[in-house]
C-alpha atoms as a PDB file:
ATOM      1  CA  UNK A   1      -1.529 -12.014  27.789  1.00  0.00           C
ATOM      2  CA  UNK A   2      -3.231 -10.904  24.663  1.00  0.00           C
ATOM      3  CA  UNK A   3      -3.335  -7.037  24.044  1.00  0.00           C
ATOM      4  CA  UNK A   4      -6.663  -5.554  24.164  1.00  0.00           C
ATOM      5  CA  UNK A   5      -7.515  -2.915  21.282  1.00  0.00           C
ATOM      6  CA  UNK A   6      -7.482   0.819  22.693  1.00  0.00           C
ATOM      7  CA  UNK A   7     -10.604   2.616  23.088  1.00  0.00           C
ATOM      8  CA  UNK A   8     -10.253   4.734  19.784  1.00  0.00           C
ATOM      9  CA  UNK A   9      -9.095   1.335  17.716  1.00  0.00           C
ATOM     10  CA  UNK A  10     -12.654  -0.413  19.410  1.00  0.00           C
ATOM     11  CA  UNK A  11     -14.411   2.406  18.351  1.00  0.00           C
ATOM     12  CA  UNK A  12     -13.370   2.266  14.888  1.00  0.00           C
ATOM     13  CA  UNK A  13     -14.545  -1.599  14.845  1.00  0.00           C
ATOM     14  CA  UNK A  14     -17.875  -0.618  16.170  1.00  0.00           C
ATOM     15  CA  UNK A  15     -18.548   1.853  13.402  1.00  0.00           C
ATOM     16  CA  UNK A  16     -17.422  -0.595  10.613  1.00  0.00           C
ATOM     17  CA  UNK A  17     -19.611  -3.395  12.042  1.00  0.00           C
ATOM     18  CA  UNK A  18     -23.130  -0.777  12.370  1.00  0.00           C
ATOM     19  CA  UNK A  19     -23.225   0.105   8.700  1.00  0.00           C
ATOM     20  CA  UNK A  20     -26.146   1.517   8.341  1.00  0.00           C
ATOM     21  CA  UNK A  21     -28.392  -0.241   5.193  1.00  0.00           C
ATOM     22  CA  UNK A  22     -28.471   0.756   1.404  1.00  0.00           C
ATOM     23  CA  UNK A  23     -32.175   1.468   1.993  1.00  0.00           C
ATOM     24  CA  UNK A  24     -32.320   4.006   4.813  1.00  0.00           C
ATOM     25  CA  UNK A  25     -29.107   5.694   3.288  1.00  0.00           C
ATOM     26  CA  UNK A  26     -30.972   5.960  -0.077  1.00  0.00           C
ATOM     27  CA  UNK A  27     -34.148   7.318   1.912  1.00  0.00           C
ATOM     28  CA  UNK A  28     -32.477   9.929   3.236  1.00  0.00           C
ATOM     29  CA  UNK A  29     -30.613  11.000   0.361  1.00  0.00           C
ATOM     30  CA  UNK A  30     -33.793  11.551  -1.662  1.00  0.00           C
ATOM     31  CA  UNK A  31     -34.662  13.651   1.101  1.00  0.00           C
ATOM     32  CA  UNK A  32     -32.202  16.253   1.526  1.00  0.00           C
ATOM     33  CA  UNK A  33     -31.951  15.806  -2.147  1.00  0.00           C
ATOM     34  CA  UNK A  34     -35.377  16.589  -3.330  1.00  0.00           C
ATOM     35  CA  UNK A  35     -36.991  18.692  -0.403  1.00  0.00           C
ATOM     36  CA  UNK A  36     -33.047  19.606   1.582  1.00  0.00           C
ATOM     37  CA  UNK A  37     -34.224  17.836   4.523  1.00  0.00           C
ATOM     38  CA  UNK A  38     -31.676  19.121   6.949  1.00  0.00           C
ATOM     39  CA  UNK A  39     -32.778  16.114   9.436  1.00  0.00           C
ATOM     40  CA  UNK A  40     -32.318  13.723   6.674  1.00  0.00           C
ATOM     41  CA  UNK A  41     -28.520  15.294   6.093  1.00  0.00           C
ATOM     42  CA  UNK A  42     -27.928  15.474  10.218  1.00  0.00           C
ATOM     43  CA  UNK A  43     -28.911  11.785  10.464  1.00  0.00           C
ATOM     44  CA  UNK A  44     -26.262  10.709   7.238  1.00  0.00           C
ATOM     45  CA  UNK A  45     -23.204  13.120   8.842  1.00  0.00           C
ATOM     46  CA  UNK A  46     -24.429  11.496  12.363  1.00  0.00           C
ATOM     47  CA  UNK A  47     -24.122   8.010  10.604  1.00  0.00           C
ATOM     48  CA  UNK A  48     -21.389   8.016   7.917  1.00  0.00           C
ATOM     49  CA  UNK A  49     -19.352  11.183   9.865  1.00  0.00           C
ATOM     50  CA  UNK A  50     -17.426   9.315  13.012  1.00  0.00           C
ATOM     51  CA  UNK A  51     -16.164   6.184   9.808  1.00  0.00           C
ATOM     52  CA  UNK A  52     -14.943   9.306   7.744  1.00  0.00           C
ATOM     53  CA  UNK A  53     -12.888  11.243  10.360  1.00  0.00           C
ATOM     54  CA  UNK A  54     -11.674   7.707  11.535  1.00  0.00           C
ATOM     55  CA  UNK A  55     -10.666   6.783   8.355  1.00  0.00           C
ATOM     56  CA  UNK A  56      -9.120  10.354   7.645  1.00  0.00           C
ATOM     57  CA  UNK A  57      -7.147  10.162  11.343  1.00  0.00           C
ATOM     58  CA  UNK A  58      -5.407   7.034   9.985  1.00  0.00           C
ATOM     59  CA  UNK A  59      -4.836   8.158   6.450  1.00  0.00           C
ATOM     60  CA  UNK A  60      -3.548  11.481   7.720  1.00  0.00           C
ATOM     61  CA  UNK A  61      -1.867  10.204  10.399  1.00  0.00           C
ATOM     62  CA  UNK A  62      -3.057  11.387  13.443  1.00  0.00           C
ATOM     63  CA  UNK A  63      -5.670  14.057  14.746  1.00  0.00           C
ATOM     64  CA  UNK A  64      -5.626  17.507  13.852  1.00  0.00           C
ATOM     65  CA  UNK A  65      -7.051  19.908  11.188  1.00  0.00           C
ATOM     66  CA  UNK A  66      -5.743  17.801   8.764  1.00  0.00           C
ATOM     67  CA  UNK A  67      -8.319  15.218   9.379  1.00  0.00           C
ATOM     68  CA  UNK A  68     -11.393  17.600   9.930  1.00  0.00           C
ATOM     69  CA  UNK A  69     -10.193  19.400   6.598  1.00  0.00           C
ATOM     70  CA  UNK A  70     -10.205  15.536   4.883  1.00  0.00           C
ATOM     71  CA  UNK A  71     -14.306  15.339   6.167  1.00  0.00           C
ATOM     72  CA  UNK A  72     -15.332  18.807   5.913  1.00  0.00           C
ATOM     73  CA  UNK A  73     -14.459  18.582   2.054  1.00  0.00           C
ATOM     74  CA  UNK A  74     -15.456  15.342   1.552  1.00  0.00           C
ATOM     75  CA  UNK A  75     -18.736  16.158   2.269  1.00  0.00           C
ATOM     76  CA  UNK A  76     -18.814  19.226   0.137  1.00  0.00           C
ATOM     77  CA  UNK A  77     -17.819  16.823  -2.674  1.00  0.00           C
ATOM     78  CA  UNK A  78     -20.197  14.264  -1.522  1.00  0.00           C
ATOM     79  CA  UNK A  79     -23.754  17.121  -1.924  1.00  0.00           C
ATOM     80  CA  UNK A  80     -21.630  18.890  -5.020  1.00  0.00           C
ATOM     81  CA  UNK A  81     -22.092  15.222  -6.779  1.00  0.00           C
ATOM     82  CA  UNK A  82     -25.218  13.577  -5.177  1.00  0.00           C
ATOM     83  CA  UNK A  83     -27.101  13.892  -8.273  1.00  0.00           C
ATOM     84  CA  UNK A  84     -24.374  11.571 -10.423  1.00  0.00           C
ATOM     85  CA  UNK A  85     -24.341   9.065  -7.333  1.00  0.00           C
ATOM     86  CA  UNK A  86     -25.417   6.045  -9.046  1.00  0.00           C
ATOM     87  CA  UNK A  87     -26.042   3.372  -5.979  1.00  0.00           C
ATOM     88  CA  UNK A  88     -24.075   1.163  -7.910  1.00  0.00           C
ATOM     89  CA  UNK A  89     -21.994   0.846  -4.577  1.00  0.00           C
ATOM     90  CA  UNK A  90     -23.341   1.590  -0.904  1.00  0.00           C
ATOM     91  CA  UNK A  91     -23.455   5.642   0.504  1.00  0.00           C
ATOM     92  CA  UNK A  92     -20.288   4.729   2.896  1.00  0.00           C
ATOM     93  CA  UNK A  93     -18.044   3.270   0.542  1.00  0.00           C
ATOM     94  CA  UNK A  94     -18.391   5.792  -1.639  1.00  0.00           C
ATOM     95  CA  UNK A  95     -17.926   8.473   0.751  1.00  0.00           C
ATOM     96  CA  UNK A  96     -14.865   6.688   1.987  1.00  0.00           C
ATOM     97  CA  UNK A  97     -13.752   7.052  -2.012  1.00  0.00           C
ATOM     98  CA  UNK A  98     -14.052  10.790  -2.083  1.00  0.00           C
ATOM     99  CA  UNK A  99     -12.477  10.779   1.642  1.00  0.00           C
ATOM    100  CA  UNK A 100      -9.344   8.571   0.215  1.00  0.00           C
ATOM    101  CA  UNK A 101      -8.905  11.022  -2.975  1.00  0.00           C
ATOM    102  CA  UNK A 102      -9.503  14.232  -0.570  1.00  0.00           C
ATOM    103  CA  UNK A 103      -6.710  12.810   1.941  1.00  0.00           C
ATOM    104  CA  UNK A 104      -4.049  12.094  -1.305  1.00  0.00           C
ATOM    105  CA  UNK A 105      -4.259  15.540  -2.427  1.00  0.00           C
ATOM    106  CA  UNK A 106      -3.785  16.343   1.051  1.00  0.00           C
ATOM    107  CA  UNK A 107      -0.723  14.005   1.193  1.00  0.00           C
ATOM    108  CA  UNK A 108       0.303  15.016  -2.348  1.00  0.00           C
ATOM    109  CA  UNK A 109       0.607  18.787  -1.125  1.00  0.00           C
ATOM    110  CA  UNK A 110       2.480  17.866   2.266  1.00  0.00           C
ATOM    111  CA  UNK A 111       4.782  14.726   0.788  1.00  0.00           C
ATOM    112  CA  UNK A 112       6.157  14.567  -2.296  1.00  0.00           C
ATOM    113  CA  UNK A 113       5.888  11.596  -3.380  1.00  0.00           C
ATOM    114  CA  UNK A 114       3.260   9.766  -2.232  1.00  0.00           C
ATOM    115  CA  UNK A 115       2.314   7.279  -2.504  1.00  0.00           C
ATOM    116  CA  UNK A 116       6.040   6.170  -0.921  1.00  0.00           C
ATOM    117  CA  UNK A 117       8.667   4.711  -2.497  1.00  0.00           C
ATOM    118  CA  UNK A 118       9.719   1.319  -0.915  1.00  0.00           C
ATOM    119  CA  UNK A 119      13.805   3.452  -0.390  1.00  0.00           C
ATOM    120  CA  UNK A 120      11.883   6.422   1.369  1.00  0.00           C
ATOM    121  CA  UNK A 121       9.225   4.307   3.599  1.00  0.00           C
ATOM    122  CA  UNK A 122      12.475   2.286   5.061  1.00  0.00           C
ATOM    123  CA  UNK A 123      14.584   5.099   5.561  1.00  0.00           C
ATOM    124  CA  UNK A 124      11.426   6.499   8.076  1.00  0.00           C
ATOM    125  CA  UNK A 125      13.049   7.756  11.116  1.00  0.00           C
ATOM    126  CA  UNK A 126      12.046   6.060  14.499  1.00  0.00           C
ATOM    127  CA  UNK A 127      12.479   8.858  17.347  1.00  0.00           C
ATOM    128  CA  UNK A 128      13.278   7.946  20.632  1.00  0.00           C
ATOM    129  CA  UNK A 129      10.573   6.843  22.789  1.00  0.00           C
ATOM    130  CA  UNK A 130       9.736   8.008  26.101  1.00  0.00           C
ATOM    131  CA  UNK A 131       7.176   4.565  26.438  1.00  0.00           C
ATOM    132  CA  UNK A 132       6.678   1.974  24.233  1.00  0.00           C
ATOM    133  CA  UNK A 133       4.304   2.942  21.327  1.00  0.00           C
ATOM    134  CA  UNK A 134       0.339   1.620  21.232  1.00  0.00           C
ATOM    135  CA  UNK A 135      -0.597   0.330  18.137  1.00  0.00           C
ATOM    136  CA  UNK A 136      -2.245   3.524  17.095  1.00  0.00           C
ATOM    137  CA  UNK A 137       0.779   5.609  17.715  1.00  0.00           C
ATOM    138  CA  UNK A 138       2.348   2.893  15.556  1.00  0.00           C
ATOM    139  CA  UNK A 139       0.262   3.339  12.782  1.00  0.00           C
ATOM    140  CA  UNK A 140       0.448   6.426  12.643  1.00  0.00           C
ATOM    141  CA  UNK A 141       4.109   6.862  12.429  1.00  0.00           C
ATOM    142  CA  UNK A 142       3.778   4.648   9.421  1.00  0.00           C
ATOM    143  CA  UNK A 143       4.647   6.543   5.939  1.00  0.00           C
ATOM    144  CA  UNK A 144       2.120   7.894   4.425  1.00  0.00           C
ATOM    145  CA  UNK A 145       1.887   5.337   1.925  1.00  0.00           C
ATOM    146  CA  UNK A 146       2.098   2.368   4.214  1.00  0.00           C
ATOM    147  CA  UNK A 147      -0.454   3.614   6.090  1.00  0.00           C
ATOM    148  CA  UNK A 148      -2.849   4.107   3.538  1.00  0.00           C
ATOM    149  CA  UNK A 149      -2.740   0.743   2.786  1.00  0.00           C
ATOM    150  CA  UNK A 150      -2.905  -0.730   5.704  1.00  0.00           C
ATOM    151  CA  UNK A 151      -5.495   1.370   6.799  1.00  0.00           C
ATOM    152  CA  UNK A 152      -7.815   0.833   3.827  1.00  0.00           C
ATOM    153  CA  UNK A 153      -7.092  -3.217   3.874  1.00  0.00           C
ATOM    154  CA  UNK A 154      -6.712  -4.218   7.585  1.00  0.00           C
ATOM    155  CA  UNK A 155      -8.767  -1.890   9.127  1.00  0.00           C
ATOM    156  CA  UNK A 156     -11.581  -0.575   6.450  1.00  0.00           C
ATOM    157  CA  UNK A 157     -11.714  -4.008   4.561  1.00  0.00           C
ATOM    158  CA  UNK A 158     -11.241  -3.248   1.411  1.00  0.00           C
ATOM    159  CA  UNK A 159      -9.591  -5.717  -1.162  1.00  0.00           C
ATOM    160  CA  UNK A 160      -5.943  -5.101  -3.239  1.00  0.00           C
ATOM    161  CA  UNK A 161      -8.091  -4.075  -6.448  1.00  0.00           C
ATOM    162  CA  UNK A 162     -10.227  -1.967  -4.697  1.00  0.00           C
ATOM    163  CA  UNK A 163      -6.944  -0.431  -2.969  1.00  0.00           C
ATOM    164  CA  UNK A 164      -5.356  -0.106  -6.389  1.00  0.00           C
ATOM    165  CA  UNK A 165      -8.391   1.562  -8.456  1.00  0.00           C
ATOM    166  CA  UNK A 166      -8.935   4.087  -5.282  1.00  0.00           C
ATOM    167  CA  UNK A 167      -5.108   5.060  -5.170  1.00  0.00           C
ATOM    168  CA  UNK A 168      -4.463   4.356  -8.983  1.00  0.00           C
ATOM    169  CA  UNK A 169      -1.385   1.542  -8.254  1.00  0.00           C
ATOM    170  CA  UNK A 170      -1.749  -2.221  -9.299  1.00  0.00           C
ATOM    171  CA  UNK A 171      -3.376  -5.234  -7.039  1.00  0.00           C
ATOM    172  CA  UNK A 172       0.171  -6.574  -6.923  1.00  0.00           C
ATOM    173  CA  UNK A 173       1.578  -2.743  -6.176  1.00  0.00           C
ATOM    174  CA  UNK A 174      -0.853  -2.771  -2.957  1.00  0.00           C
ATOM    175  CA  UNK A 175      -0.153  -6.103  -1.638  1.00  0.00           C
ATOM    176  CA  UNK A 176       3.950  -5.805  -2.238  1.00  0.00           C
ATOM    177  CA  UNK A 177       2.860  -2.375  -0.041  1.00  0.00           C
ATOM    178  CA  UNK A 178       0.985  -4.038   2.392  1.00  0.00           C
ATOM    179  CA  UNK A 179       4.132  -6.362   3.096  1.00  0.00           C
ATOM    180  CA  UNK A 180       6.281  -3.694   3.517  1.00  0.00           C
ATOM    181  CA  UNK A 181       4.185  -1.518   6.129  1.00  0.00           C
ATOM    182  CA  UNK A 182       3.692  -4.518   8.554  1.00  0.00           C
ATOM    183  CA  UNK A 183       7.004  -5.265   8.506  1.00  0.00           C
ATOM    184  CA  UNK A 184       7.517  -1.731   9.356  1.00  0.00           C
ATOM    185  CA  UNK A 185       4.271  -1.833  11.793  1.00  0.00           C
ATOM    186  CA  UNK A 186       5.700  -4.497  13.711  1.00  0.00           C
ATOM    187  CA  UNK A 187       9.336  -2.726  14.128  1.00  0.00           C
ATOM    188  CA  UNK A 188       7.297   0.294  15.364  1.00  0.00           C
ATOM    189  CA  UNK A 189       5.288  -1.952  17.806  1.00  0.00           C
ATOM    190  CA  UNK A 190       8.245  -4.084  19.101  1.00  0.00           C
ATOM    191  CA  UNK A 191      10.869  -1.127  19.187  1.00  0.00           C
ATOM    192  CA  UNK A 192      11.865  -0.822  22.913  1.00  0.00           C
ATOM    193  CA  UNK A 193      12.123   2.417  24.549  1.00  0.00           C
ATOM    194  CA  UNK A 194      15.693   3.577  25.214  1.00  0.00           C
ATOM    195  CA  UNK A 195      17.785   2.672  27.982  1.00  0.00           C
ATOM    196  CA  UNK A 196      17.725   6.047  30.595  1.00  0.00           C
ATOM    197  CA  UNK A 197      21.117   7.132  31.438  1.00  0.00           C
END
């Protein structure tokens, strides 16, 4: 019987699949931009807002103020440097860029360290488990490297030398990575909960 994705994961694919076009996004920018159309900026955080907090859950590693913290100054970043936007890449992925450099100084602050080293990411505890562990628990428990990289390939899409110019590591660094943490994934996933005495 084939697992079904959990209702947060299917939201996440939703969100990625209903990217809204360069066009409208460009629209609206010249909007709040120009005449600081607070519909126009509503309608952007309404469109590009649940994809950033999704991708800062994962990056963080699980819901809290961490993640809100991630968006909150993301988009701060994103109005302080509309003007040197260049369209050279769509509104979302560019947001997602400031969102990945946001959450690393996060990380930086919290882990020493990070992006992991390979020694560190396998000496990750597992804790006992009182149930076996959905694949979003599982993620999350990744290292913070790990799941960085997983997150931005598997789940956001984007290649090893996007990976690698977003977190400053080499194509090769990012795929050797991306090895690693689904190894790791799938102990997490498999792990079986302990016996109860």
């Amino acid at each position: 019987m084939a697992m079904q994705p959990s209702r947060r994961l299917r939201a996440l694919m939703d969100m990625v699949e209903a990217v809204p076009t360069p066009e409208e996004d460009r629209t609206l920018v010249e909007a709040f931009r120009r005449e600081g159309d607070e519909r126009a900026f509503q309608t952007l955080f309404a469109r590009h807002g649940p994809a950033l907090y999704a991708l800062a859950l994962r990056l963080m590693g699980g819901p809290g103020r961490e993640a809100e913290d991630v968006v909150q100054e993301t988009w701060v970043r994103a109005i302080a440097g509309l003007d040197g936007f260049g369209w050279r890449s769509a509104l979302r992925t560019w947001l997602f860029g400031i969102a990945i450099h946001t959450a690393r100084e996060m990380l930086r602050r919290r882990t020493p360290g990070f992006p992991c080293e390979e020694e560190n990411a396998l000496r990750a505890p597992l804790r006992l488990y009182a149930e076996r562990l959905d694949l979003e628990r599982a993620i999350a428990r990744l290292p913070d490297g790990y799941r960085a990289i997983l997150v931005l390939h598997d789940v956001v899409g984007l290649t090893h030398a996007e990976i690698g110019e977003r977190l400053g590591i080499a194509a090769g660094t990012s795929k050797s990575q991306l090895a690693h943490a689904r190894r790791a994934l799938r102990r997490l996933w498999s792990a079986e909960p302990p016996e109860k005495e």
